[in-house]
C-alpha atoms as a PDB file:
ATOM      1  CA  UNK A   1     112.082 104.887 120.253  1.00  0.00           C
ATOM      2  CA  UNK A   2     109.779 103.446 118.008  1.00  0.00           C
ATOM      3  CA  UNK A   3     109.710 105.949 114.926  1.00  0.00           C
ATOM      4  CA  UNK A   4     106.722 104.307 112.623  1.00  0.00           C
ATOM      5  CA  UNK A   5     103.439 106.287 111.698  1.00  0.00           C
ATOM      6  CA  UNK A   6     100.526 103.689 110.377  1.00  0.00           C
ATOM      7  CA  UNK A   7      99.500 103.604 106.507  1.00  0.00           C
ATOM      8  CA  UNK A   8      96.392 103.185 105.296  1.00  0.00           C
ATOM      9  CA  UNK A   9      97.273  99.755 103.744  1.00  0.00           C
ATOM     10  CA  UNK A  10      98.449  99.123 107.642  1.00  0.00           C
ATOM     11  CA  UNK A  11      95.611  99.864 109.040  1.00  0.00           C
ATOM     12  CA  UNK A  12      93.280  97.844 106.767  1.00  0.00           C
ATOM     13  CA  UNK A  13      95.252  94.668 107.184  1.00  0.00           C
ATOM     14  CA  UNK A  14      95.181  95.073 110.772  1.00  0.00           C
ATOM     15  CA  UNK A  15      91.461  95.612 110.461  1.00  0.00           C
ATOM     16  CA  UNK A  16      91.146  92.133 108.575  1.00  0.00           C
ATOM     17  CA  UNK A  17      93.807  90.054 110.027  1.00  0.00           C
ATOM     18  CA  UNK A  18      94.098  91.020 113.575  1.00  0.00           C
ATOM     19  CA  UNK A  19      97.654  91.161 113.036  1.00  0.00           C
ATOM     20  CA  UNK A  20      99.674  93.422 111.849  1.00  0.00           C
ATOM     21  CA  UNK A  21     103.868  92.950 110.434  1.00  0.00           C
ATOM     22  CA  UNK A  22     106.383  95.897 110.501  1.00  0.00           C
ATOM     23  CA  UNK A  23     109.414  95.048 108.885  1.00  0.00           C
ATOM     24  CA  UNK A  24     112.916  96.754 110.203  1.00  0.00           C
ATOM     25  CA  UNK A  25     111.024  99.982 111.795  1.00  0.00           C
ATOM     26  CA  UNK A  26     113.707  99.876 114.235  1.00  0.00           C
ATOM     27  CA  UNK A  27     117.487 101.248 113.394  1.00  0.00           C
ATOM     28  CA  UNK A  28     120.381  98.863 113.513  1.00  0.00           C
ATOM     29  CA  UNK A  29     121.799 100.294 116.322  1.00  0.00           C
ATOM     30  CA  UNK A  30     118.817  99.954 118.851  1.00  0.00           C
ATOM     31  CA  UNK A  31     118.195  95.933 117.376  1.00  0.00           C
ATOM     32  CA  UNK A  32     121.610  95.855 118.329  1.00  0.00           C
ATOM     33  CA  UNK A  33     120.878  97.180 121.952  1.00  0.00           C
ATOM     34  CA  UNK A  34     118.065  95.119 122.115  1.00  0.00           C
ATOM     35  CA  UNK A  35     119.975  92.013 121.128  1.00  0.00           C
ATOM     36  CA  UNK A  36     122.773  93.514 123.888  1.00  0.00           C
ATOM     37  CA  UNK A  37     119.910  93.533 126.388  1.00  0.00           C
ATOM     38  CA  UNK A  38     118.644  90.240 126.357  1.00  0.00           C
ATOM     39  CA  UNK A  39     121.778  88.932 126.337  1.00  0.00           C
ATOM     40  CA  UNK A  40     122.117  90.720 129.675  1.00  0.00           C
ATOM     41  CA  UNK A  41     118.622  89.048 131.584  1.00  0.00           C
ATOM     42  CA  UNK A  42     119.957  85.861 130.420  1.00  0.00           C
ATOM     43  CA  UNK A  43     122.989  86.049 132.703  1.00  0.00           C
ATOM     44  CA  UNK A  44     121.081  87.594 135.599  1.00  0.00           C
ATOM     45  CA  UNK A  45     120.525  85.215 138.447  1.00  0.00           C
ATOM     46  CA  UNK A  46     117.556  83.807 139.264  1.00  0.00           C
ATOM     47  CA  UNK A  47     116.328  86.603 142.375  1.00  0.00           C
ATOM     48  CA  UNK A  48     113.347  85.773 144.428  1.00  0.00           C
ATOM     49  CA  UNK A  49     110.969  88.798 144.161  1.00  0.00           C
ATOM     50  CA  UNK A  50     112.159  90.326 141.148  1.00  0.00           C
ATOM     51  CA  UNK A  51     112.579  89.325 137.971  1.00  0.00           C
ATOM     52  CA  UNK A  52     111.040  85.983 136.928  1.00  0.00           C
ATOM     53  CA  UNK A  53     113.184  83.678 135.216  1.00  0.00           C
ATOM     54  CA  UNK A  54     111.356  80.311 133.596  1.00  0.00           C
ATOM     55  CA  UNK A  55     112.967  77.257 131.907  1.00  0.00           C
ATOM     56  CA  UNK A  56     112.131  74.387 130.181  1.00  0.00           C
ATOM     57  CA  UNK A  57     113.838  71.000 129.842  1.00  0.00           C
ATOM     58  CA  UNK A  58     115.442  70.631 126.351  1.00  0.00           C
ATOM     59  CA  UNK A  59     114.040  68.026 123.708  1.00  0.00           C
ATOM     60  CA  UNK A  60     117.342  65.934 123.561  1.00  0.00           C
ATOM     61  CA  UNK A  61     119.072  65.604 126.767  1.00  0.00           C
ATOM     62  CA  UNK A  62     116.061  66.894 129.034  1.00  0.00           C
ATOM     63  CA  UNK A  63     118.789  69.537 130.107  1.00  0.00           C
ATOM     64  CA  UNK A  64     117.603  72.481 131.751  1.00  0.00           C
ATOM     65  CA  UNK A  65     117.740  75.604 129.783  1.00  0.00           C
ATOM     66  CA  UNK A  66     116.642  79.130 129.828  1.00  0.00           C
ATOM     67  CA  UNK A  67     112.943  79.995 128.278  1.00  0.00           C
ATOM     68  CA  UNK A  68     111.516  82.979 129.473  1.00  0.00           C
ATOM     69  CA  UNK A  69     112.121  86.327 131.605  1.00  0.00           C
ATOM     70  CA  UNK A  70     109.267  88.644 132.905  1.00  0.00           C
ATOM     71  CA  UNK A  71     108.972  91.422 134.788  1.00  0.00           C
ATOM     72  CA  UNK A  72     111.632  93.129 134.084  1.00  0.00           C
ATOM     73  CA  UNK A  73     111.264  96.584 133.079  1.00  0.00           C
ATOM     74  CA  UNK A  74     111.152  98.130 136.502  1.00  0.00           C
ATOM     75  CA  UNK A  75     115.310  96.754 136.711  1.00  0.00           C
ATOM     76  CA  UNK A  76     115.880  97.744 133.543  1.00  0.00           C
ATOM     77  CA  UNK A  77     116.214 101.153 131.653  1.00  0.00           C
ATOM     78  CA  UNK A  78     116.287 100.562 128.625  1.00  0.00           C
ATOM     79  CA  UNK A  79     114.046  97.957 128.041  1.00  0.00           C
ATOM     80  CA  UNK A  80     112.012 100.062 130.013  1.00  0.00           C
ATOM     81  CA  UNK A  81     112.322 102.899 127.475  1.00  0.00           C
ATOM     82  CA  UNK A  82     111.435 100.594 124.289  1.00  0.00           C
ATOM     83  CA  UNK A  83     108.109  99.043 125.948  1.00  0.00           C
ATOM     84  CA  UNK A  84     106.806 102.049 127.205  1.00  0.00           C
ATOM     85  CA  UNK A  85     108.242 104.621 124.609  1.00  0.00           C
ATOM     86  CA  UNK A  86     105.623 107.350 122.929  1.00  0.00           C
ATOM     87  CA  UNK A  87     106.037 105.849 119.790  1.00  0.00           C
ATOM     88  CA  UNK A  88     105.076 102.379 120.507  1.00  0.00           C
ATOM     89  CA  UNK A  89     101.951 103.769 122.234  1.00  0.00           C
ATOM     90  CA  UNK A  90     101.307 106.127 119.563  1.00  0.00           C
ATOM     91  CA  UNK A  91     100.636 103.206 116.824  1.00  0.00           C
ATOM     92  CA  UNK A  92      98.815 101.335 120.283  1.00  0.00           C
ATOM     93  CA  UNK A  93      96.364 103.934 120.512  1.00  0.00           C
ATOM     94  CA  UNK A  94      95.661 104.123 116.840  1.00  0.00           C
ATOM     95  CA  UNK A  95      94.951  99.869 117.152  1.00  0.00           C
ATOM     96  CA  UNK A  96      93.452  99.873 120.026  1.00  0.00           C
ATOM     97  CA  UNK A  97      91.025 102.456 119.484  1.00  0.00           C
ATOM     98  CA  UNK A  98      91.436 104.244 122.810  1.00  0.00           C
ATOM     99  CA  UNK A  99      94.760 104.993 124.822  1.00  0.00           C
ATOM    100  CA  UNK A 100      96.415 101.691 125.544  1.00  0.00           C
ATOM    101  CA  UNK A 101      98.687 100.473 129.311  1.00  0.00           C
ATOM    102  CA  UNK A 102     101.057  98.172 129.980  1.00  0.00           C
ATOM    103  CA  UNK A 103      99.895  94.378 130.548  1.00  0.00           C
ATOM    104  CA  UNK A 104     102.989  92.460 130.946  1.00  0.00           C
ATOM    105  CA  UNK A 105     106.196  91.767 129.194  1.00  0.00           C
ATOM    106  CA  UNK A 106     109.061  88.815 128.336  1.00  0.00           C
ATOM    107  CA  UNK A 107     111.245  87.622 126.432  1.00  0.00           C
ATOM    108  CA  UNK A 108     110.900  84.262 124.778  1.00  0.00           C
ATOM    109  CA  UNK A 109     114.370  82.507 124.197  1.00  0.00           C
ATOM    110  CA  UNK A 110     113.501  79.578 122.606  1.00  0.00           C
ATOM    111  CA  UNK A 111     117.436  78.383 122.440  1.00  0.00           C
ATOM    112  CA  UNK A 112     118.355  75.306 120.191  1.00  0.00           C
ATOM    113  CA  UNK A 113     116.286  72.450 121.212  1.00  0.00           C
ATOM    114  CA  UNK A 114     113.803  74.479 122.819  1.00  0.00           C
ATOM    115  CA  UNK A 115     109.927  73.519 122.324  1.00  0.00           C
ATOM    116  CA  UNK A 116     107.554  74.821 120.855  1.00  0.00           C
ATOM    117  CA  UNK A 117     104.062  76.603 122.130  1.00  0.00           C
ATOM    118  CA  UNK A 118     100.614  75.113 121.074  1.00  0.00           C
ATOM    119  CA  UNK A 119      98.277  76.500 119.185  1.00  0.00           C
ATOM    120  CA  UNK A 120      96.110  78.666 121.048  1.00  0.00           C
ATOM    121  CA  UNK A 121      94.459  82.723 121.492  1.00  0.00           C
ATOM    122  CA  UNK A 122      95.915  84.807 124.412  1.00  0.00           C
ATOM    123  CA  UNK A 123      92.375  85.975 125.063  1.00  0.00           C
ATOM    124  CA  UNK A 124      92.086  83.298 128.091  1.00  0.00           C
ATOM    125  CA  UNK A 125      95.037  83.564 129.733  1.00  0.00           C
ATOM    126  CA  UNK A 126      94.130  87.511 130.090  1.00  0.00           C
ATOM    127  CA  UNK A 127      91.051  87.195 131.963  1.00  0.00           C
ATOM    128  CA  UNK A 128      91.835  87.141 135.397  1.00  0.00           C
ATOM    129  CA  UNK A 129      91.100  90.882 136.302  1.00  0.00           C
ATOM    130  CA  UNK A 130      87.978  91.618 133.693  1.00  0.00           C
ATOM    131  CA  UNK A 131      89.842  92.064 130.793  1.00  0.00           C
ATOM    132  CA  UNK A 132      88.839  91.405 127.502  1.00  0.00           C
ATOM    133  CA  UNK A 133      90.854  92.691 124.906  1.00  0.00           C
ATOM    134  CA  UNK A 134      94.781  92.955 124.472  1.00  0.00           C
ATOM    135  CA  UNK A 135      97.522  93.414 121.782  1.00  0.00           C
ATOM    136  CA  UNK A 136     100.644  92.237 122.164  1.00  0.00           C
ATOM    137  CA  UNK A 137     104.065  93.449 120.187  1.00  0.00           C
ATOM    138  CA  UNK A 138     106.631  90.958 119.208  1.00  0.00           C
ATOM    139  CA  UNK A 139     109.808  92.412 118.234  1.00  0.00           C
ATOM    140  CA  UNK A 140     112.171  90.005 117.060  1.00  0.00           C
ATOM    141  CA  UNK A 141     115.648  90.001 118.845  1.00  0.00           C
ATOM    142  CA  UNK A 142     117.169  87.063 116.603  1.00  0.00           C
ATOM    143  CA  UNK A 143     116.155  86.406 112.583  1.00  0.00           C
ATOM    144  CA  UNK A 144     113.296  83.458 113.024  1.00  0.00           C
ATOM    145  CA  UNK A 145     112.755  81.353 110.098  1.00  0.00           C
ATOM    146  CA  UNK A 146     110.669  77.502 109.875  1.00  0.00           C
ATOM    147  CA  UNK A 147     113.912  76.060 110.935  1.00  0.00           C
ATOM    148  CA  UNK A 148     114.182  77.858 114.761  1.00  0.00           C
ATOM    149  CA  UNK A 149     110.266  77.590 115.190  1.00  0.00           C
ATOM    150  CA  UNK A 150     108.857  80.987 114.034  1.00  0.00           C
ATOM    151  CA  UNK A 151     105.795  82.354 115.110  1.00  0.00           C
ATOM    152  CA  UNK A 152     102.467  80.901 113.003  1.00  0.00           C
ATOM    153  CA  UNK A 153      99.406  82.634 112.959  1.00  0.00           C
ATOM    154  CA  UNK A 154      96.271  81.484 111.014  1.00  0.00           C
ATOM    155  CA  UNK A 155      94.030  84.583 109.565  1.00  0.00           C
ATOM    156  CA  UNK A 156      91.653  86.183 109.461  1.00  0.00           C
ATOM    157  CA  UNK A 157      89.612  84.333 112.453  1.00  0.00           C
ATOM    158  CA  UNK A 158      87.488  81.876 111.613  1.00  0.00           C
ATOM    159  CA  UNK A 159      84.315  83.379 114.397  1.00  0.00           C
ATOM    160  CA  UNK A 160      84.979  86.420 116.201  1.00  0.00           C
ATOM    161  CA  UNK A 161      85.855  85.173 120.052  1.00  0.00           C
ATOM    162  CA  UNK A 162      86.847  82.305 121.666  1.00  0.00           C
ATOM    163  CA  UNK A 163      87.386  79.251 119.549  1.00  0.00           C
ATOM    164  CA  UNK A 164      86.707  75.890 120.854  1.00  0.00           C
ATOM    165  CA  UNK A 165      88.965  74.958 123.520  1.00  0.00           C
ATOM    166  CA  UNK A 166      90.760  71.573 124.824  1.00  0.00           C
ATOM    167  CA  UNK A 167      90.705  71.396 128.457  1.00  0.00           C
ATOM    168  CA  UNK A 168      94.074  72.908 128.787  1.00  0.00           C
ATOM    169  CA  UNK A 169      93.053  76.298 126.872  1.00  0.00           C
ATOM    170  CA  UNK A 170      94.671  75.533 123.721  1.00  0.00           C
ATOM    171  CA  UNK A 171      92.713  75.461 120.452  1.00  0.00           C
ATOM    172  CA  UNK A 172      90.405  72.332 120.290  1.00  0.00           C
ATOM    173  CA  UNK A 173      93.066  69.726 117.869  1.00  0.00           C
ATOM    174  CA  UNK A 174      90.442  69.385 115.430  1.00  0.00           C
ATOM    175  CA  UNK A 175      90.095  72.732 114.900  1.00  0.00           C
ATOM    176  CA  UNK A 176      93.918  73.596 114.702  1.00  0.00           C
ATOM    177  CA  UNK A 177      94.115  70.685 112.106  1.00  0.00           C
ATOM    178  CA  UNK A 178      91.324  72.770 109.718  1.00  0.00           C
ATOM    179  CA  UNK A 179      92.881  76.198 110.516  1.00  0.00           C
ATOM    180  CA  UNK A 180      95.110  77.788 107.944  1.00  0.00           C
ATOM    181  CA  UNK A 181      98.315  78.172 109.520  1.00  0.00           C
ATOM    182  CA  UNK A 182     100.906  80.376 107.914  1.00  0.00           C
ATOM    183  CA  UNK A 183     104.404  80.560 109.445  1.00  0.00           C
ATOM    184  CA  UNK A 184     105.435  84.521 109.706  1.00  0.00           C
ATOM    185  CA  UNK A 185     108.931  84.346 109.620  1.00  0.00           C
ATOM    186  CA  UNK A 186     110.793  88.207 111.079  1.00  0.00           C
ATOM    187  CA  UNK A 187     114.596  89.828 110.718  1.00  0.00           C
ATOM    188  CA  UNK A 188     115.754  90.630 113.695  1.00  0.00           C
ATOM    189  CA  UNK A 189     114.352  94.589 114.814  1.00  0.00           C
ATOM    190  CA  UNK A 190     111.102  93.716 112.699  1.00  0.00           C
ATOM    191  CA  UNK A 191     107.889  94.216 115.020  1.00  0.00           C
ATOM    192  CA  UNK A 192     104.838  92.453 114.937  1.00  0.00           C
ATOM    193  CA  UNK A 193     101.430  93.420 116.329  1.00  0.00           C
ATOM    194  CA  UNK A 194      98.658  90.713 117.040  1.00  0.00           C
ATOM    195  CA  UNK A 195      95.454  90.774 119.503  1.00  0.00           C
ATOM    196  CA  UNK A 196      94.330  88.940 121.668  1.00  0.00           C
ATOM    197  CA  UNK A 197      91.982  86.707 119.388  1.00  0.00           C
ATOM    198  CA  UNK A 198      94.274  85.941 116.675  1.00  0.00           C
ATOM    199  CA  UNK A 199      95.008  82.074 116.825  1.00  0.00           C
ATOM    200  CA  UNK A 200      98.895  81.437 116.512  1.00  0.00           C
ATOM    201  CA  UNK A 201     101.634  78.709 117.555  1.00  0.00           C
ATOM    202  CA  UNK A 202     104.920  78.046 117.403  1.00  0.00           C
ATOM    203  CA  UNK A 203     107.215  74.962 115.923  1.00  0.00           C
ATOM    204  CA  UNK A 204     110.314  73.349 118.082  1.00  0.00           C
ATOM    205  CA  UNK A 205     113.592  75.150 117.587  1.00  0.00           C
ATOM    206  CA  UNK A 206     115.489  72.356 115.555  1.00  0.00           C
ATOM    207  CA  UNK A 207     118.208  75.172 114.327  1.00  0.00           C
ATOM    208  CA  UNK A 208     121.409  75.326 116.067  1.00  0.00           C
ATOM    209  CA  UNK A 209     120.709  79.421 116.420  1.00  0.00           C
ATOM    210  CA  UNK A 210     118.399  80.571 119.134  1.00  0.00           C
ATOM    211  CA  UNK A 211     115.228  82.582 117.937  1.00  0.00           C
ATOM    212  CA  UNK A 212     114.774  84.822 120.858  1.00  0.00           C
ATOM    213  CA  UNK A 213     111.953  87.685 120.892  1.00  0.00           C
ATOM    214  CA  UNK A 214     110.618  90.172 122.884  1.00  0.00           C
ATOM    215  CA  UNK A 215     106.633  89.884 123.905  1.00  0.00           C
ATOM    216  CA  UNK A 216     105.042  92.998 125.474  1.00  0.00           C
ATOM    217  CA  UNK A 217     101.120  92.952 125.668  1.00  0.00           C
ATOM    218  CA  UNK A 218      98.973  96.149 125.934  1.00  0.00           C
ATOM    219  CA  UNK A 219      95.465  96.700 127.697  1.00  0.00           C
ATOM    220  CA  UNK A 220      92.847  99.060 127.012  1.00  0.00           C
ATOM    221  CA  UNK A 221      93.061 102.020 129.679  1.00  0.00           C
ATOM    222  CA  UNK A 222      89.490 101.937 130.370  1.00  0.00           C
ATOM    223  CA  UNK A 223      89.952  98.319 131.543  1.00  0.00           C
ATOM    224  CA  UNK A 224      92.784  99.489 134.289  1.00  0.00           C
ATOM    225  CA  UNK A 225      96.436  99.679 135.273  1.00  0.00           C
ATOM    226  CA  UNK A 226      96.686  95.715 136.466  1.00  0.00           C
ATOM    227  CA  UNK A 227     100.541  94.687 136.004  1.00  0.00           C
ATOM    228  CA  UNK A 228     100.986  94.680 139.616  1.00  0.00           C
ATOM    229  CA  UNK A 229      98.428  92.530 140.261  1.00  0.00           C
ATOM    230  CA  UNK A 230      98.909  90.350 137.229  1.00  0.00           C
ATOM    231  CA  UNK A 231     102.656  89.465 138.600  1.00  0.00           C
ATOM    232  CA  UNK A 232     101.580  89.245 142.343  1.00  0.00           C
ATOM    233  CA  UNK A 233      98.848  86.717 141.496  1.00  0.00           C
ATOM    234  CA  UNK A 234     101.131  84.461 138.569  1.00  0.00           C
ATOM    235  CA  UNK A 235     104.194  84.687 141.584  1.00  0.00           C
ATOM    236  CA  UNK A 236     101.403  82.986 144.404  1.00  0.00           C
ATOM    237  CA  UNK A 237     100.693  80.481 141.677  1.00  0.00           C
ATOM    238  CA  UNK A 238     103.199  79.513 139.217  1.00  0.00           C
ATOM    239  CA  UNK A 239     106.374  81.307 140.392  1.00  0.00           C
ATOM    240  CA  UNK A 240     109.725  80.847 139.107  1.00  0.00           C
ATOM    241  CA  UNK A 241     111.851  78.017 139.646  1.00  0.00           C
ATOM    242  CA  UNK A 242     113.656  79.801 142.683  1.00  0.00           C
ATOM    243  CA  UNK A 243     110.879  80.444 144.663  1.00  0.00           C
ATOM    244  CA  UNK A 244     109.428  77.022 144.614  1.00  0.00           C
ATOM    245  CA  UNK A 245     108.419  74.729 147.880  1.00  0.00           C
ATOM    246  CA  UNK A 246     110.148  70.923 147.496  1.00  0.00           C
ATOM    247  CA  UNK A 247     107.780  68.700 146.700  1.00  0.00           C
ATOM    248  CA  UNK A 248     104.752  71.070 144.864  1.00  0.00           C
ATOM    249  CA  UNK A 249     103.574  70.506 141.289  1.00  0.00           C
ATOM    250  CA  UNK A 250     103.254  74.421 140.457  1.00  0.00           C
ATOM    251  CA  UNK A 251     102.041  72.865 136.488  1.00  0.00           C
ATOM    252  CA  UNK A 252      98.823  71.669 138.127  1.00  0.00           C
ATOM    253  CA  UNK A 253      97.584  74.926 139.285  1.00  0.00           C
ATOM    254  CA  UNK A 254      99.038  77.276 136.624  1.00  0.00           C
ATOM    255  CA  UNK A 255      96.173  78.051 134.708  1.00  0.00           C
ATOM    256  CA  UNK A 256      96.501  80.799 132.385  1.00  0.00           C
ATOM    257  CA  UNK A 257      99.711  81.687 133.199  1.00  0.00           C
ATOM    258  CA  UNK A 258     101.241  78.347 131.430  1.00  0.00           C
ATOM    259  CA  UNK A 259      99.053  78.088 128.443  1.00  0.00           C
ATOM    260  CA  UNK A 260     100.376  76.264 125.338  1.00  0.00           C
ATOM    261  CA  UNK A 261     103.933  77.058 126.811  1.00  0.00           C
ATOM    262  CA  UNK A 262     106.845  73.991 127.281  1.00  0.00           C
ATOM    263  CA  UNK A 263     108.023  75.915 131.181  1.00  0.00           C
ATOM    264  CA  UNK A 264     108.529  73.129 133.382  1.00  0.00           C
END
């Protein structure tokens, strides 16, 4: 349970930044859960038609390691109870500006070795169904510093909406190069909010610690309940490793469900 109530100082960085940092509102004893939790979808096995387990090869050794589980929270109680608890919607609401659902949700690993993400907005990877506007909370399992490739974010936006775009739907590499990028380093159990516009990256994990962190994203409830849909449609076109055909390049066809990430 999620026991924060917004200030006004919150709610007027939000309003500039798009982004919005919470330091320890979480007790020691659920980070510890949480930490107890991931630790328990990393050793699941890789099951056709449930969860959805993604890796990545790693920098050194092109060894295949663990960098992302989704769709989890229907095997999963108490995960299920942190994303979807009334306090996290209860600070949702208040961003959001109308009652907020649930988009989609993973946890980013990001072990030692592991890449980083490229600068980009989530905005058009969230588009498939009519969307247009999503927050997403980050709350950090591990401490992430420079060193184990933190989380960047460059604020306020430049233009409201889309920025300029390379053909991949990361942020045009002029553009990145004239951003401000500031890296937003988190103790583990900190929380932080960002929409859907904000522009952010992340470094390669040169640490010998992983900097794992949990990434749920939020939709307006006027713009429907699509989950369901969301993780039908990414399975038919970029599913995980274990429910691959021999032979089919899944990367070509991915879209918006592999922007800016390092998943093989």
């Amino acid at each position: 349970m999620l026991n924060y109530s917004l200030t006004a100082d919150d709610r007027a960085f939000w309003t500039k930044n798009q982004y919005l940092h919470l330091k320890q509102p979480f007790s020691v004893e659920q980070t510890q859960a949480l930490r107890t939790w991931t630790d328990e979808l990393a050793r699941w096995p890789e099951s056709p038609g449930q969860w959805m387990k993604y890796f990545e090869s790693r920098a050194e050794t092109g060894e295949r390691q663990l960098c992302r589980v989704e769709n989890f929270i229907e095997y999963h109680e108490g995960l299920h109870g942190l994303i979807c608890g009334g306090g996290v919607f209860d600070i949702l609401d208040e961003l959001m500006g109308e009652a907020a659902l649930l988009f989609k949700e993973k946890i980013n690993y990001k072990l030692p070795g592991g890449s980083g993400f490229g600068a980009h907005q989530d905005a058009p990877a969230f588009t498939t169904f009519g969307q247009t506007y999503h927050i997403t909370m980050l709350v950090a399992v591990d401490h992430s510093t420079v060193a184990n490739g933190c989380l960047e974010v460059s604020a306020p936006v430049p233009a409201p909406g889309l920025l300029a775009q390379e053909a991949d739907g990361t942020i045009d590499r002029t553009l990145e190069s004239q951003l401000a990028w500031e890296p937003l380093p988190t103790r583990a159990g900190d929380v932080v909010f960002f929409d859907s516009y904000l522009p952010h990256r992340s470094q390669a994990n040169r640490s010998e610690r992983p900097r794992r962190a949990l990434y749920v994203t939020y939709n307006r409830a006027s713009e429907q309940d699509v989950r369901a849909q969301y993780y039908a449609h990414k399975r038919s076109v970029f599913p995980p490793e274990c429910e691959r055909e021999a032979g089919v390049d899944y990367t070509l066809n991915a879209g918006p469900y592999n922007l800016g990430n390092p998943i093989r």
